[in-house]
C-alpha atoms as a PDB file:
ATOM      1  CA  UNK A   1      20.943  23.279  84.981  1.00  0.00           C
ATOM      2  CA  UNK A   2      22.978  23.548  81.871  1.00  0.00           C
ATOM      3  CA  UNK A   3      19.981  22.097  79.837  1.00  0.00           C
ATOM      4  CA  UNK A   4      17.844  24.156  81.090  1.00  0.00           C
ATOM      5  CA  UNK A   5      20.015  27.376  80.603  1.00  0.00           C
ATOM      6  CA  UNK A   6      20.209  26.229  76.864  1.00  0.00           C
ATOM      7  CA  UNK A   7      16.737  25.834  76.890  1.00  0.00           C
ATOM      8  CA  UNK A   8      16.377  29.492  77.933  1.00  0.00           C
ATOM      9  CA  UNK A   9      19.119  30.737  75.483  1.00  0.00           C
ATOM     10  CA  UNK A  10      17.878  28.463  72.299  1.00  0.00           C
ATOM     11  CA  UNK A  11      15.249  29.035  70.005  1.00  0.00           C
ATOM     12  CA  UNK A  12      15.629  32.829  69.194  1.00  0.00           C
ATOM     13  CA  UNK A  13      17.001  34.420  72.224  1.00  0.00           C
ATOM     14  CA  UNK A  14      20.459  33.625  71.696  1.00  0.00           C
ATOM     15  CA  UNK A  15      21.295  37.095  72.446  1.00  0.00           C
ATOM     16  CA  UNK A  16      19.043  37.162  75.665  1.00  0.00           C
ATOM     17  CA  UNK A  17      21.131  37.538  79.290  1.00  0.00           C
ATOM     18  CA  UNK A  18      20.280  35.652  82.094  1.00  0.00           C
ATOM     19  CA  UNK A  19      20.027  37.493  85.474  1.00  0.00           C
ATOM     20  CA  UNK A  20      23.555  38.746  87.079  1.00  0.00           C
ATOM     21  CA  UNK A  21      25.288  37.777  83.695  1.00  0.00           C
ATOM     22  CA  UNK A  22      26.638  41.305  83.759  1.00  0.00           C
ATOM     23  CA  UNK A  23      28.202  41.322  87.231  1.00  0.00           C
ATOM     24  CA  UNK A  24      29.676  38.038  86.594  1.00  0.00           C
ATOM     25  CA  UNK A  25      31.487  39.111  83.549  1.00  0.00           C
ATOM     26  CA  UNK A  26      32.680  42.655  85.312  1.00  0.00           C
ATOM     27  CA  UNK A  27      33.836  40.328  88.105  1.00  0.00           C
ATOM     28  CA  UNK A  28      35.854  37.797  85.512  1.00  0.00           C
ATOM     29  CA  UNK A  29      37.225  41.362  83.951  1.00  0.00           C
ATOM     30  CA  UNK A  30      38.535  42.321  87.139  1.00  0.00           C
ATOM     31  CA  UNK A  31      39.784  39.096  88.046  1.00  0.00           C
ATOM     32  CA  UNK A  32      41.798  39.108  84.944  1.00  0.00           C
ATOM     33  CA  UNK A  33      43.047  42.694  85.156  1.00  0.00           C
ATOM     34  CA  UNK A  34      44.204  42.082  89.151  1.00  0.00           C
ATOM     35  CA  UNK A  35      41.452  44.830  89.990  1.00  0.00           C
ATOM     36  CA  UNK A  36      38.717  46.968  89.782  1.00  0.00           C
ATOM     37  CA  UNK A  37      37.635  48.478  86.420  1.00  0.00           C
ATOM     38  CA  UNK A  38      36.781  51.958  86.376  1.00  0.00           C
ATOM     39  CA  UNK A  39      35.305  53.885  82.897  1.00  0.00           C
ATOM     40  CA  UNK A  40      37.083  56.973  81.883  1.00  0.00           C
ATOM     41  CA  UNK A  41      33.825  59.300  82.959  1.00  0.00           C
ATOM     42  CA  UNK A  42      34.118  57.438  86.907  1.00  0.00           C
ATOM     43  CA  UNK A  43      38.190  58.264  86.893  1.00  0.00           C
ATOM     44  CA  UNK A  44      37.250  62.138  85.999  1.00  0.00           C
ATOM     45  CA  UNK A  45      34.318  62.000  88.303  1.00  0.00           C
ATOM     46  CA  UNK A  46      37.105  60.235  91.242  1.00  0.00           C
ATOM     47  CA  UNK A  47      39.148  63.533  90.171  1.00  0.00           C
ATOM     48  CA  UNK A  48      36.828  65.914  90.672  1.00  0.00           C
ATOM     49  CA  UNK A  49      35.202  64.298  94.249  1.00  0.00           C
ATOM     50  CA  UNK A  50      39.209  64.495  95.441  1.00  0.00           C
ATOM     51  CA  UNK A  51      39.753  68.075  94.135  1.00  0.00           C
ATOM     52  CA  UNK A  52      36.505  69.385  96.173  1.00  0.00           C
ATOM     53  CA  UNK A  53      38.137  67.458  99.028  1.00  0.00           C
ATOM     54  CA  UNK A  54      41.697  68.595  99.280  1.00  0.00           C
ATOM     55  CA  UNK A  55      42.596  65.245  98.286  1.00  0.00           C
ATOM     56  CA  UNK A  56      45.400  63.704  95.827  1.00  0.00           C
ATOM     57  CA  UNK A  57      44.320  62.127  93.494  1.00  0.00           C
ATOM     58  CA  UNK A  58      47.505  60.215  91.334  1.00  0.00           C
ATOM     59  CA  UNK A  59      45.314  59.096  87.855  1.00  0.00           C
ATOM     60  CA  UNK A  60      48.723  58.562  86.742  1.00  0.00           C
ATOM     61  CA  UNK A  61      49.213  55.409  88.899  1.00  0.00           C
ATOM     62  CA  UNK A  62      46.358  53.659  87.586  1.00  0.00           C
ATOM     63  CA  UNK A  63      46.813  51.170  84.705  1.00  0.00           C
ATOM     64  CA  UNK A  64      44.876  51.631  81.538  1.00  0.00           C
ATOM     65  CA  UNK A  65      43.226  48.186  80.185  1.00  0.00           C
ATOM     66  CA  UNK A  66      41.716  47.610  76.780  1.00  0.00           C
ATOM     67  CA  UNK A  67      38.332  45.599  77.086  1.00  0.00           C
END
């Protein structure tokens, strides 16, 4: 398997992603970070949603990360 990944990944498409390599590095990011990662635009959006709801909504207890 590992041949044939650098098979895939040789010969000018060194920069090409293999299927699900996205959702495996969000899921290693998470893993690292002891949760979920949300973008500043899906926090705002989880803001608004709770507002129209009657809901609190503490952004302050959320850690920030650097990725």
């Amino acid at each position: 398997m590992k041949a044939v990944i650098s098979d895939i990944l040789g010969h000018g498409n060194e920069k090409a992603m293999l299927p699900g390599q996205l959702e495996a590095q969000a899921a290693a990011l998470s893993a690292k970070h002891g949760g979920l990662l949300f973008t500043r635009a899906e926090v705002d959006a989880f803001k608004h949603i709770a507002q129209e709801a009657g809901v609190k909504f503490d952004e302050g207890a959320l850690k920030t990360v650097d990725v």
